[in-house]
PDB file of N, CA and C in Angstrom:
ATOM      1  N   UNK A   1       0.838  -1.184   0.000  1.00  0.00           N
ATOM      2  CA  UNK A   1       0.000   0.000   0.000  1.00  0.00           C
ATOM      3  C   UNK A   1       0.880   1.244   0.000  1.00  0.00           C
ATOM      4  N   UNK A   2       0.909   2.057  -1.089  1.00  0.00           N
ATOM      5  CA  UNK A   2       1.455   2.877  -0.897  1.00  0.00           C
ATOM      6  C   UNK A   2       0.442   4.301  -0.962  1.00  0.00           C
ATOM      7  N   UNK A   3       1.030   5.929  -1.191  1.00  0.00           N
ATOM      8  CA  UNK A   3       0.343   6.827  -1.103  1.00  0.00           C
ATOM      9  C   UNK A   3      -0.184   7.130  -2.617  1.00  0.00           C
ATOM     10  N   UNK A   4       0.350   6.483  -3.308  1.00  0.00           N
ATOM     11  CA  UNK A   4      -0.831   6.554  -4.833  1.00  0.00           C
ATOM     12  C   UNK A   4      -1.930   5.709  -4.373  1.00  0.00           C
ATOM     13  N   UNK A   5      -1.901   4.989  -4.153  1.00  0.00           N
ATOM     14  CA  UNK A   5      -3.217   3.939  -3.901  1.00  0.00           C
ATOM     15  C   UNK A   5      -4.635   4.338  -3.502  1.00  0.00           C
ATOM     16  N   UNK A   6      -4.226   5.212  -1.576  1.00  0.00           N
ATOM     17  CA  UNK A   6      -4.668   6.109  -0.756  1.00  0.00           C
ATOM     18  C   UNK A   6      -5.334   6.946  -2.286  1.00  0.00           C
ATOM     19  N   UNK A   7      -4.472   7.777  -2.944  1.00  0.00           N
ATOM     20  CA  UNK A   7      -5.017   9.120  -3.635  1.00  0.00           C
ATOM     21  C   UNK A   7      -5.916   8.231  -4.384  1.00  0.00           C
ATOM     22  N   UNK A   8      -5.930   7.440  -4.874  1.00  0.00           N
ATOM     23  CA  UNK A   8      -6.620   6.715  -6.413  1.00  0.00           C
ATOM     24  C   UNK A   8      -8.123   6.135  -5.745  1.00  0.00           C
ATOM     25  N   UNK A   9      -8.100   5.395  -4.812  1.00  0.00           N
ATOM     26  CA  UNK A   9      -8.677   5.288  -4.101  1.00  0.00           C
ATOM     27  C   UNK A   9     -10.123   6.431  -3.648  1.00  0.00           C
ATOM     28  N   UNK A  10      -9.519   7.196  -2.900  1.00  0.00           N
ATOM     29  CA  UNK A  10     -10.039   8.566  -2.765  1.00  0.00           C
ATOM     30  C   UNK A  10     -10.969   9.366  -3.930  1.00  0.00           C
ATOM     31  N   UNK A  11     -10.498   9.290  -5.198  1.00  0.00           N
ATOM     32  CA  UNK A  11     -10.505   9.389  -6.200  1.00  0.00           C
ATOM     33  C   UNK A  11     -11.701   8.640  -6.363  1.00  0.00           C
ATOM     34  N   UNK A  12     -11.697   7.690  -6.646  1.00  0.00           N
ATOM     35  CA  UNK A  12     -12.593   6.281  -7.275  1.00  0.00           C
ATOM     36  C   UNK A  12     -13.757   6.466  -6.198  1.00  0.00           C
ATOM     37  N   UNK A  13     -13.393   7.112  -4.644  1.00  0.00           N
ATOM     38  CA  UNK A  13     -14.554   6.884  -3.678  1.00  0.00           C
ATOM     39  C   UNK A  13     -15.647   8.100  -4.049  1.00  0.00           C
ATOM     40  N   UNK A  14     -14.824   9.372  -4.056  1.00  0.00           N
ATOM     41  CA  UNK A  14     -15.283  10.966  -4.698  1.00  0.00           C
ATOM     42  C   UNK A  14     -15.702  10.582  -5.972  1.00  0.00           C
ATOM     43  N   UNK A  15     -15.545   9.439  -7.122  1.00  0.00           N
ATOM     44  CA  UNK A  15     -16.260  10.360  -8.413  1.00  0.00           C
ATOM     45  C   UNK A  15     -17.304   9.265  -7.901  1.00  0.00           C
ATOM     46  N   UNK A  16     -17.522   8.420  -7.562  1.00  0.00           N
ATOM     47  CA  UNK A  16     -18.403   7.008  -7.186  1.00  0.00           C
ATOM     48  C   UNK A  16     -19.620   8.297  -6.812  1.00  0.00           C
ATOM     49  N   UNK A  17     -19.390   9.163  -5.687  1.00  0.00           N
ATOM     50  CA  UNK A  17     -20.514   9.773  -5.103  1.00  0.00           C
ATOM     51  C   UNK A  17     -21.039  10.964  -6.074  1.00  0.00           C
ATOM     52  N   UNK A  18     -19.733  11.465  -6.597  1.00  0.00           N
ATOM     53  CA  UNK A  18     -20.079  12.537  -7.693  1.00  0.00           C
ATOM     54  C   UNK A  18     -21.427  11.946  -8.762  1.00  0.00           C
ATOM     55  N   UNK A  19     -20.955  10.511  -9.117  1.00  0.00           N
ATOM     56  CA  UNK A  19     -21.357   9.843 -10.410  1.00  0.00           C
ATOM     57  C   UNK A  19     -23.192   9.951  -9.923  1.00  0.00           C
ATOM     58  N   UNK A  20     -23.131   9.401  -8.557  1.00  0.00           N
ATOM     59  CA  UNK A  20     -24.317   9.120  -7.644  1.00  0.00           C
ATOM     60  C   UNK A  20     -25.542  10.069  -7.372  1.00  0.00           C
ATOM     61  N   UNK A  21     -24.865  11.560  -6.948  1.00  0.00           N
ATOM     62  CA  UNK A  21     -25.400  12.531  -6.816  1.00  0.00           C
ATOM     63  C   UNK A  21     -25.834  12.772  -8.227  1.00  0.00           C
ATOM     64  N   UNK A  22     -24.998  13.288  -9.351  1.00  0.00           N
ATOM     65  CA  UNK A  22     -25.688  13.864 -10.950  1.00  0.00           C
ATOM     66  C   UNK A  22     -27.108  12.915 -11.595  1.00  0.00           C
ATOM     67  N   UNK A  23     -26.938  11.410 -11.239  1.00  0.00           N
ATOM     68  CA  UNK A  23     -27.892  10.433 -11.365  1.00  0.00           C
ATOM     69  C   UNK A  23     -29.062  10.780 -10.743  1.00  0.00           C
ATOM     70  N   UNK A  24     -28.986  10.910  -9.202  1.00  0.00           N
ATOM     71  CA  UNK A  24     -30.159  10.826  -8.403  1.00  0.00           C
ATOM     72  C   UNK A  24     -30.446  12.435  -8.541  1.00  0.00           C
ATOM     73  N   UNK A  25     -29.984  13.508  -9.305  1.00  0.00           N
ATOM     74  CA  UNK A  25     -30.336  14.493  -9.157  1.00  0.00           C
ATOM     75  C   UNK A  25     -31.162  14.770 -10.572  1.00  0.00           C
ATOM     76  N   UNK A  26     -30.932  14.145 -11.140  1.00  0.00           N
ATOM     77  CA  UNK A  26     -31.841  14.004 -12.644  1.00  0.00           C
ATOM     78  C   UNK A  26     -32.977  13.463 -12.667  1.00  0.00           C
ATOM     79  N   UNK A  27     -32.884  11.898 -12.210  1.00  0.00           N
ATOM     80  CA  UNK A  27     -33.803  10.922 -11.851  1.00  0.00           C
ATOM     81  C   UNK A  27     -34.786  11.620 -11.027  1.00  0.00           C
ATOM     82  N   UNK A  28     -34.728  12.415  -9.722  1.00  0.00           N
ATOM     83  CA  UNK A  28     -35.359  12.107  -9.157  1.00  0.00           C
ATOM     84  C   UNK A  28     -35.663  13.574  -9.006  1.00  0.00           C
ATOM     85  N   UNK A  29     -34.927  14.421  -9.466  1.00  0.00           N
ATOM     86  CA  UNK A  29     -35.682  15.822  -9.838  1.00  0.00           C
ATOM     87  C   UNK A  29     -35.305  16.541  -8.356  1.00  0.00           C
ATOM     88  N   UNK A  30     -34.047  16.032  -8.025  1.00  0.00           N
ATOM     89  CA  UNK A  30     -34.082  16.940  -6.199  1.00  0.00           C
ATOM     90  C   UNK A  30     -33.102  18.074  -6.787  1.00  0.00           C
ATOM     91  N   UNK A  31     -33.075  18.429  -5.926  1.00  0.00           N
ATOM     92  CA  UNK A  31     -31.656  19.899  -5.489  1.00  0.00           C
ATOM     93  C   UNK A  31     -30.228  19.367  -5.944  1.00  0.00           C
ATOM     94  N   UNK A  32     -28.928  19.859  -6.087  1.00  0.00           N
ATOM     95  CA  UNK A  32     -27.933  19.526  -5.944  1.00  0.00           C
ATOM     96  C   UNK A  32     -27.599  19.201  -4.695  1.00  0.00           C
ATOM     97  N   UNK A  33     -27.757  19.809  -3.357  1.00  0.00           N
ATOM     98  CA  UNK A  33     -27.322  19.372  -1.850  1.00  0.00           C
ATOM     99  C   UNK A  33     -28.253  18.155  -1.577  1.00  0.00           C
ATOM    100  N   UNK A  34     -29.496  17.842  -2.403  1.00  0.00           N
ATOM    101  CA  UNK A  34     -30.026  16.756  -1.651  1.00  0.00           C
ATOM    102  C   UNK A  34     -29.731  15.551  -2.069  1.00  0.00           C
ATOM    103  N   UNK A  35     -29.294  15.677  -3.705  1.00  0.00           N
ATOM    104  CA  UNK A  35     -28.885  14.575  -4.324  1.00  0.00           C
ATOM    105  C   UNK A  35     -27.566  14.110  -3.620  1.00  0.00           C
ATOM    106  N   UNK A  36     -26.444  15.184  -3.503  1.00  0.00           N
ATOM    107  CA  UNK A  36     -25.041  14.269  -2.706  1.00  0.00           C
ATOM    108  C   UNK A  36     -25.068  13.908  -1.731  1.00  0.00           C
ATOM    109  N   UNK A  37     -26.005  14.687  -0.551  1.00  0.00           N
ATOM    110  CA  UNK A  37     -26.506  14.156   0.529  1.00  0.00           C
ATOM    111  C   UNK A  37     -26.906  12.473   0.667  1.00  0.00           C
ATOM    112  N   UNK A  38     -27.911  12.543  -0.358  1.00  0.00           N
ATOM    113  CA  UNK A  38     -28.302  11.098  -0.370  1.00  0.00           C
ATOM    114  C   UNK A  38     -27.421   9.967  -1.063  1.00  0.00           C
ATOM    115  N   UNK A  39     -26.574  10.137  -2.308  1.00  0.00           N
ATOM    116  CA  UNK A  39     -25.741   9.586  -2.649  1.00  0.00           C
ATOM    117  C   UNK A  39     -24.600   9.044  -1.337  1.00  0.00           C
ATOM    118  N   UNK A  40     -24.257  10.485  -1.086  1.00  0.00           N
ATOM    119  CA  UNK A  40     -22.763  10.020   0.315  1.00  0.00           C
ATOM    120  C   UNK A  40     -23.656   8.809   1.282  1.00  0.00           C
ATOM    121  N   UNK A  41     -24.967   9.678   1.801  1.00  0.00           N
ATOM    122  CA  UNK A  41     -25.236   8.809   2.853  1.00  0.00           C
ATOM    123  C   UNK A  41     -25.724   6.950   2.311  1.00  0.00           C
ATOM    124  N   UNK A  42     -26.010   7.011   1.048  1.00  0.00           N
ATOM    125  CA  UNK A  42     -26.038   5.427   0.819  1.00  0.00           C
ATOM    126  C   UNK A  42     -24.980   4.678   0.811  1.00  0.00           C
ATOM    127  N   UNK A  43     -24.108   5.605   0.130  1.00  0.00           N
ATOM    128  CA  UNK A  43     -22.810   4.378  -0.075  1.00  0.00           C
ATOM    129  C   UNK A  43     -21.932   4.095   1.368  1.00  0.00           C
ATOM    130  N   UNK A  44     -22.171   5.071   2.038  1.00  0.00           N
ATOM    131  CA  UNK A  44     -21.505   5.167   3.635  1.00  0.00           C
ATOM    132  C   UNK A  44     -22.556   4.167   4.519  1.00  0.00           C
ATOM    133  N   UNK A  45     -24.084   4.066   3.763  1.00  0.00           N
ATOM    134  CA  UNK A  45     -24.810   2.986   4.303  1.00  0.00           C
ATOM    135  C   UNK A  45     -25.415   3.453   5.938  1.00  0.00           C
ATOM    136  N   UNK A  46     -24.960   4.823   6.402  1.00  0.00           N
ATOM    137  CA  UNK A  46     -25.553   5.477   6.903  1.00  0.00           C
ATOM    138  C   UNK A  46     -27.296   5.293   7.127  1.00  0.00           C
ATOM    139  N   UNK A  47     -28.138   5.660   6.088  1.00  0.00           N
ATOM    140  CA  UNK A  47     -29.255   5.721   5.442  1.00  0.00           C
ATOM    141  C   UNK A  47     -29.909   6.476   6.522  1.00  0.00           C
ATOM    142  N   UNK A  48     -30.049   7.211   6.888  1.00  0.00           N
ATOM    143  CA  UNK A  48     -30.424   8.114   7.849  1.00  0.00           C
ATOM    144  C   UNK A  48     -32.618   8.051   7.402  1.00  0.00           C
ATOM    145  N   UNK A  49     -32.864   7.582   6.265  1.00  0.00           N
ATOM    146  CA  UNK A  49     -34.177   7.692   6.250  1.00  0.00           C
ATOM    147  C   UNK A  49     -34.868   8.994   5.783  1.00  0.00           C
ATOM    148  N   UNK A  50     -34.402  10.407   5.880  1.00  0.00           N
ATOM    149  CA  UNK A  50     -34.691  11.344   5.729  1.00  0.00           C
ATOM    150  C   UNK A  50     -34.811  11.345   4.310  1.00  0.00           C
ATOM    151  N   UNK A  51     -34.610  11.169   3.318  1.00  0.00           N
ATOM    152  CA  UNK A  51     -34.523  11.274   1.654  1.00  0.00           C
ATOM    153  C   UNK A  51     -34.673   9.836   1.119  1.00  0.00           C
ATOM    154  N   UNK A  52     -35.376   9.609   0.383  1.00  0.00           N
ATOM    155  CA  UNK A  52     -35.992   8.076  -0.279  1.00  0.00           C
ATOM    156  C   UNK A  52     -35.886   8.326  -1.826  1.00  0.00           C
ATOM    157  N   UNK A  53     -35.778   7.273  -2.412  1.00  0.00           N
ATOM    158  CA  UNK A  53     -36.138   7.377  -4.265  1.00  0.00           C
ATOM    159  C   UNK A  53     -37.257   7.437  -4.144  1.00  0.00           C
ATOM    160  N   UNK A  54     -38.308   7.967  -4.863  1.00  0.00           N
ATOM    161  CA  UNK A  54     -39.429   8.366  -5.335  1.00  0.00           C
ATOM    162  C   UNK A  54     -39.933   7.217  -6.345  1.00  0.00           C
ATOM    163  N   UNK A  55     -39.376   7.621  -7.420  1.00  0.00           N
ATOM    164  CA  UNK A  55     -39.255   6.991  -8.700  1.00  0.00           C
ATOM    165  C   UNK A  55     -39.156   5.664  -9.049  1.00  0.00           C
ATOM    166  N   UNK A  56     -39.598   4.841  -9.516  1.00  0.00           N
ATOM    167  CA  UNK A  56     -39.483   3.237 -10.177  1.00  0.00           C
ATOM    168  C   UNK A  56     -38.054   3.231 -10.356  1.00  0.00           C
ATOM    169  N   UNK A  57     -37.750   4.299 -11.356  1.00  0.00           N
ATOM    170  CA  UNK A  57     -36.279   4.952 -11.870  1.00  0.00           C
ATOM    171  C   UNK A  57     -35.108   5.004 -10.473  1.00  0.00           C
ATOM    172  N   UNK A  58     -35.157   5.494  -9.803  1.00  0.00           N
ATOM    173  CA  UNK A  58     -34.739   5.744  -8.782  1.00  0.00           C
ATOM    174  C   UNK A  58     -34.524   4.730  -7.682  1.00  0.00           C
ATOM    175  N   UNK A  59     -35.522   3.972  -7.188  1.00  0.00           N
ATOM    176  CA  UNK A  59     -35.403   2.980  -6.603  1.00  0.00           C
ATOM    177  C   UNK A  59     -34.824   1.521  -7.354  1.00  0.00           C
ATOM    178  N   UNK A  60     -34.821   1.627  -8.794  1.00  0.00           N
ATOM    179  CA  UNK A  60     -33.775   0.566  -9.133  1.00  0.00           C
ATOM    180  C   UNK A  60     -32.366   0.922  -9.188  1.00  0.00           C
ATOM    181  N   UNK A  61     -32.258   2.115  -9.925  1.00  0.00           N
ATOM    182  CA  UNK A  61     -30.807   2.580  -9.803  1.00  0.00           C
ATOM    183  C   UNK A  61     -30.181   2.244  -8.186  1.00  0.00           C
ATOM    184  N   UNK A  62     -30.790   3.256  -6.853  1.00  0.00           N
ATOM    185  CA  UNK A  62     -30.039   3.244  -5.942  1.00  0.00           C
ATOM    186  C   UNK A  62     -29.947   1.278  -5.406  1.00  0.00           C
ATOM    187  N   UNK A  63     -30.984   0.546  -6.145  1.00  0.00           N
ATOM    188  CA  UNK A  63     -30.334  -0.966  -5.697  1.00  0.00           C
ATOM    189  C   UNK A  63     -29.308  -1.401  -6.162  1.00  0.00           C
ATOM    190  N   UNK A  64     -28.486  -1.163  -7.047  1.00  0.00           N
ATOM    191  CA  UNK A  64     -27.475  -1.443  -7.998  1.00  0.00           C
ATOM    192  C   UNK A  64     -26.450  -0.048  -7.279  1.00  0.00           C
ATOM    193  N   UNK A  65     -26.971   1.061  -7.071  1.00  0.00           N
ATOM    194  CA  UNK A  65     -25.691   2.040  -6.341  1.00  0.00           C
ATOM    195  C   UNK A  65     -25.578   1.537  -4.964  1.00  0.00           C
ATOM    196  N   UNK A  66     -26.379   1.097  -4.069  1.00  0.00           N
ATOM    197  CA  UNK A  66     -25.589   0.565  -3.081  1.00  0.00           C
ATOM    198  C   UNK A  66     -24.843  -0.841  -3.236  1.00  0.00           C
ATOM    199  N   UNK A  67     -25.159  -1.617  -3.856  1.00  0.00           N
ATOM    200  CA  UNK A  67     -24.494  -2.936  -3.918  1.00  0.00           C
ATOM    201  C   UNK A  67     -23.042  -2.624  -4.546  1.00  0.00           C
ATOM    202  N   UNK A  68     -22.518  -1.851  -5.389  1.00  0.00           N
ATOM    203  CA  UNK A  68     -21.560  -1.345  -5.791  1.00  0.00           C
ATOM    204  C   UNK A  68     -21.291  -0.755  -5.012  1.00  0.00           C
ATOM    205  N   UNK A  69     -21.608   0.264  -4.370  1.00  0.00           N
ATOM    206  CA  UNK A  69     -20.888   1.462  -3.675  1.00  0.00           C
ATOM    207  C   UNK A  69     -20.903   0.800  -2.502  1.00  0.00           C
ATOM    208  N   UNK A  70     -21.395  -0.087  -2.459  1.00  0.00           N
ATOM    209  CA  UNK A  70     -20.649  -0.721  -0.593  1.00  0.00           C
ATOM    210  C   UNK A  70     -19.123  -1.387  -0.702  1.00  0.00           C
ATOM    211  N   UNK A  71     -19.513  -1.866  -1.637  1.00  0.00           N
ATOM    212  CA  UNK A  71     -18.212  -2.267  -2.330  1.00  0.00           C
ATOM    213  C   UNK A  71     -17.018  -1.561  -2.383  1.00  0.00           C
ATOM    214  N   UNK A  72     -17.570  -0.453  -2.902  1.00  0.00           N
ATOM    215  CA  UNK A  72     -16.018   0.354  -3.080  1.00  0.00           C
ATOM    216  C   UNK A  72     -15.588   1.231  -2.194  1.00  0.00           C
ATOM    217  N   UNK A  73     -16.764   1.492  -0.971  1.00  0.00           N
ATOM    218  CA  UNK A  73     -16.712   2.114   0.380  1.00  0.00           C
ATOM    219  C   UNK A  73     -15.810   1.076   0.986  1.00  0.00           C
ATOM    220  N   UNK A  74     -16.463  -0.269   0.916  1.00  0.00           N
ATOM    221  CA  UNK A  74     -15.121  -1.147   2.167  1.00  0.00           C
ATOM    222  C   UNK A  74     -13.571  -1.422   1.107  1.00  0.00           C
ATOM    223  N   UNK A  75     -13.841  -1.182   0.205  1.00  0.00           N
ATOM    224  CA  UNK A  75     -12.411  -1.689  -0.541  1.00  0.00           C
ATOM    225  C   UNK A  75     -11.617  -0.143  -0.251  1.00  0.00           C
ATOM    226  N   UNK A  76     -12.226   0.999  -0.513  1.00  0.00           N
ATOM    227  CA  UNK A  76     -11.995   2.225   0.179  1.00  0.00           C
ATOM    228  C   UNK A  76     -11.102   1.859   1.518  1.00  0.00           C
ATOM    229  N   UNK A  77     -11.689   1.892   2.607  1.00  0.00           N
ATOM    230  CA  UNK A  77     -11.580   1.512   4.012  1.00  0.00           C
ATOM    231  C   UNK A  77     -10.461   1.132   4.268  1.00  0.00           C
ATOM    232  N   UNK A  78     -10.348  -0.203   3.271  1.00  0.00           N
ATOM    233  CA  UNK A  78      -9.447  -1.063   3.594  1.00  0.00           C
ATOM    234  C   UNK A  78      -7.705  -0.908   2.832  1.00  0.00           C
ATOM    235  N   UNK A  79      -7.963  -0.089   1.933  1.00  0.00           N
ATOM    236  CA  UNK A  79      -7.105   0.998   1.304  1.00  0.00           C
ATOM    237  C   UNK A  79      -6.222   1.464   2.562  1.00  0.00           C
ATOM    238  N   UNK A  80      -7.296   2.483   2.385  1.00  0.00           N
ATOM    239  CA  UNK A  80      -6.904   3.407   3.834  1.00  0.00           C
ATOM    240  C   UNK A  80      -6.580   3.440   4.856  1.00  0.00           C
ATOM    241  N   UNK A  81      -6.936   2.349   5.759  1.00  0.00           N
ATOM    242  CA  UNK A  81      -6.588   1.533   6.513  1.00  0.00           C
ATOM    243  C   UNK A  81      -5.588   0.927   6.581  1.00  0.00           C
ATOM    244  N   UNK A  82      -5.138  -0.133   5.466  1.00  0.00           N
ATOM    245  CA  UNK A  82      -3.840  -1.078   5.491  1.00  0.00           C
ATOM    246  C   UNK A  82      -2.615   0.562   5.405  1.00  0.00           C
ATOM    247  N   UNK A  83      -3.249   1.301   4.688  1.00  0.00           N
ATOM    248  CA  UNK A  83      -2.120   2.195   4.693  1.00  0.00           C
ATOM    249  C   UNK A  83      -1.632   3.109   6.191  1.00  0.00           C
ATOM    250  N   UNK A  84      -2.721   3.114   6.397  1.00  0.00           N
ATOM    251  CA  UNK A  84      -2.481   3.912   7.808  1.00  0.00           C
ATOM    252  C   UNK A  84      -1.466   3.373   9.175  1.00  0.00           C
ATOM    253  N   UNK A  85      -1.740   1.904   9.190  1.00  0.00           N
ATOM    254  CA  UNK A  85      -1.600   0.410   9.648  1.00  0.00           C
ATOM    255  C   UNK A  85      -0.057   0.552   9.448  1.00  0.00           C
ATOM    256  N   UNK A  86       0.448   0.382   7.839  1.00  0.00           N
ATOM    257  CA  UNK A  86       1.919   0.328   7.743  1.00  0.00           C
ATOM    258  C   UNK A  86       2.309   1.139   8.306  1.00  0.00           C
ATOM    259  N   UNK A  87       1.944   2.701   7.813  1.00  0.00           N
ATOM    260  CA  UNK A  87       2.626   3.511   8.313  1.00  0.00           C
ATOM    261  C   UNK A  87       2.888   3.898   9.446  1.00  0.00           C
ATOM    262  N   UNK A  88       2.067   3.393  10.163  1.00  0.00           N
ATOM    263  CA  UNK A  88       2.557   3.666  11.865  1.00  0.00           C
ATOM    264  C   UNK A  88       3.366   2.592  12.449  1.00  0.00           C
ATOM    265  N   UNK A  89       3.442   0.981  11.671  1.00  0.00           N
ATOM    266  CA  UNK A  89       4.073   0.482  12.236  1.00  0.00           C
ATOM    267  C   UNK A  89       5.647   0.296  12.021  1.00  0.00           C
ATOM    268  N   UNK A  90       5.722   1.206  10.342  1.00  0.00           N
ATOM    269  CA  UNK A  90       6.958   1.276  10.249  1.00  0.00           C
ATOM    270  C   UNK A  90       7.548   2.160  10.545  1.00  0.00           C
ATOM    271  N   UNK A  91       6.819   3.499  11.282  1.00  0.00           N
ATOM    272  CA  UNK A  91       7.274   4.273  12.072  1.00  0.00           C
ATOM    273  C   UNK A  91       7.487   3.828  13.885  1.00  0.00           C
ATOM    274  N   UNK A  92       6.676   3.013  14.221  1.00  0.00           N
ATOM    275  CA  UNK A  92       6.914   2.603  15.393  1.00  0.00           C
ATOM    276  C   UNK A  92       8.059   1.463  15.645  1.00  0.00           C
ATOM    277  N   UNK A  93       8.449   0.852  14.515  1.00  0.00           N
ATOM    278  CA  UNK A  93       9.377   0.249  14.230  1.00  0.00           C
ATOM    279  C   UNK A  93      10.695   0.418  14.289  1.00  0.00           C
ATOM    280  N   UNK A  94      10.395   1.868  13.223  1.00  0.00           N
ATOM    281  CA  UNK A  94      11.942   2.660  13.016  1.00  0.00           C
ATOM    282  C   UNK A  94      12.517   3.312  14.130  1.00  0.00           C
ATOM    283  N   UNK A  95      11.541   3.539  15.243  1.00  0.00           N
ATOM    284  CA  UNK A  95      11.943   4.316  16.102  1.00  0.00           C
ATOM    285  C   UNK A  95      11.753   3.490  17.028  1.00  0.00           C
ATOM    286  N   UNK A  96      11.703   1.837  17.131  1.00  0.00           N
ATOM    287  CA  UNK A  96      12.404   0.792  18.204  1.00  0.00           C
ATOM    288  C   UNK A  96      13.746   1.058  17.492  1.00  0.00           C
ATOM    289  N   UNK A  97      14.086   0.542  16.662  1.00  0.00           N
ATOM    290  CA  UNK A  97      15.184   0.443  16.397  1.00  0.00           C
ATOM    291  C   UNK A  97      16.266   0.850  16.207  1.00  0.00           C
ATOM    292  N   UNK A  98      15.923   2.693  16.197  1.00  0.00           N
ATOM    293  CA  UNK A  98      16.991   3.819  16.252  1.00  0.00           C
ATOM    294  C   UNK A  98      17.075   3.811  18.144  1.00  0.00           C
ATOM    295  N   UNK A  99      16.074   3.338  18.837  1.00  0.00           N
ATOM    296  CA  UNK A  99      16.508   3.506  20.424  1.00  0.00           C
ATOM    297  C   UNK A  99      17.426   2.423  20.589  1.00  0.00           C
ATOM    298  N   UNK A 100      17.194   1.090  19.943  1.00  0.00           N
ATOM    299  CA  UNK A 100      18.337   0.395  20.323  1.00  0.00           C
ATOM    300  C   UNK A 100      19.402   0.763  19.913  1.00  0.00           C
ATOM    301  N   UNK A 101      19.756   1.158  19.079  1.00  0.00           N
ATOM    302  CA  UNK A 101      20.731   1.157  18.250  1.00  0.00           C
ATOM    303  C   UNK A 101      21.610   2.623  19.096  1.00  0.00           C
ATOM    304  N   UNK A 102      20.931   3.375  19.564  1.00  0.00           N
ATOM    305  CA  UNK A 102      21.562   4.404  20.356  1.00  0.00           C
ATOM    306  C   UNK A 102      22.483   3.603  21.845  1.00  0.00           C
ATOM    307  N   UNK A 103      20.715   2.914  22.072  1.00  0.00           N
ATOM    308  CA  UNK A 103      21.290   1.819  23.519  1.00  0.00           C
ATOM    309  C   UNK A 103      22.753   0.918  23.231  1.00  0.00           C
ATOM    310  N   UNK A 104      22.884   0.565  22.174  1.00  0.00           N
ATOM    311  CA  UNK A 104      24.066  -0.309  22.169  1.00  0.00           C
ATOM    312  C   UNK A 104      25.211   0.714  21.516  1.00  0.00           C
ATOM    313  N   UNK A 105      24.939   1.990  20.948  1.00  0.00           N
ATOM    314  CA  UNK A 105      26.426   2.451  20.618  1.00  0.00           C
ATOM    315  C   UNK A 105      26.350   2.859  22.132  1.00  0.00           C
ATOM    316  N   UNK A 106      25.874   3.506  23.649  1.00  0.00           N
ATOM    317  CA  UNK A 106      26.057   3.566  24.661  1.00  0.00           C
ATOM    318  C   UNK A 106      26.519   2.601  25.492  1.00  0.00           C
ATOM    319  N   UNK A 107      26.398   1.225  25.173  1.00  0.00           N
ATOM    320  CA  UNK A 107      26.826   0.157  25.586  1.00  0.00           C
ATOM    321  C   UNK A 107      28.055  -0.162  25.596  1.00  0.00           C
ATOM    322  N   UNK A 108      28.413   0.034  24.345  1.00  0.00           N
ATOM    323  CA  UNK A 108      29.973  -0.245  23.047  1.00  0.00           C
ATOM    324  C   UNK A 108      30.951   0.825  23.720  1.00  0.00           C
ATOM    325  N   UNK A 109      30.132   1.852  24.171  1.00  0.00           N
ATOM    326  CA  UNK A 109      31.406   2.854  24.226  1.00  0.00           C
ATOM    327  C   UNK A 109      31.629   3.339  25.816  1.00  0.00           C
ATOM    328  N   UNK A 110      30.823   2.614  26.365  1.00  0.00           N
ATOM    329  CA  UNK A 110      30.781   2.475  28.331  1.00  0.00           C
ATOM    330  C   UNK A 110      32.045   1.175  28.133  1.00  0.00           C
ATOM    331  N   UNK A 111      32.002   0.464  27.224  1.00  0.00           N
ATOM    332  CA  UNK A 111      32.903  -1.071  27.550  1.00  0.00           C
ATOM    333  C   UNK A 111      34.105  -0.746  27.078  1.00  0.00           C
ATOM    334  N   UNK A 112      34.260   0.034  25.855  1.00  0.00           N
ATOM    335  CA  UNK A 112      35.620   0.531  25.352  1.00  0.00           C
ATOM    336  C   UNK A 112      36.187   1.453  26.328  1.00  0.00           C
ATOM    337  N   UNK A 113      35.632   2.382  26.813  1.00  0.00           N
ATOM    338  CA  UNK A 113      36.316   3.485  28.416  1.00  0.00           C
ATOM    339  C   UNK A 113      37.216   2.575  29.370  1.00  0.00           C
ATOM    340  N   UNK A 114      36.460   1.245  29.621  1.00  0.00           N
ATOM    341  CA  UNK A 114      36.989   0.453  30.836  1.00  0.00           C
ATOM    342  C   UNK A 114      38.488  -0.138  30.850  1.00  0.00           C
TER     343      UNK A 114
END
């Protein structure tokens, strides 16, 4: 996992909702704030209840946008996650190993004095 991944990722999660919102804002004849509203909150699976498809149109699309977009919300996640994961452990790592490594040139050079 590196930090292209994270960005591409990100990417793929933002146009997923972009794609979501322009759909449900056509389909279903709402606002621009209500369409991304409802887009973000499906694929996040949230569903807060407040905003519904209306439409025949609408209620098939968002069955096919959440089954996908859950999808790419946890593959998202898990992106983001494994990356976050390395990076702290190869920082928590690097910095066991620069303390030892201090500990034993202090060691080396207490035994060479004697």
């Amino acid at each position: 996992m590196d930090f292209l991944s994270v960005k591409l990722v990100i990417i793929l999660v933002l146009g997923y909702i972009l794609f979501g919102g322009i759909v449900f804002h056509y389909i279903e004849q709402r606002s621009w704030v209500d369409s991304f509203y409802f887009a973000t909150a499906t694929i996040s699976t949230v569903g807060f209840g407040d905003l519904t498809p209306h439409t025949d149109a609408g209620k098939i699309f968002t069955i096919f946008y959440i089954l996908l977009g859950v999808s790419i919300a946890a593959y998202g996640f898990s992106v983001v996650g494994g990356y976050v994961i390395k990076y702290h452990l190869e920082n928590h790592f690097e910095n066991k190993v620069k303390k030892l490594v201090q500990e034993s040139k202090a060691i080396v050079k207490s035994k060479v004095k004697k």
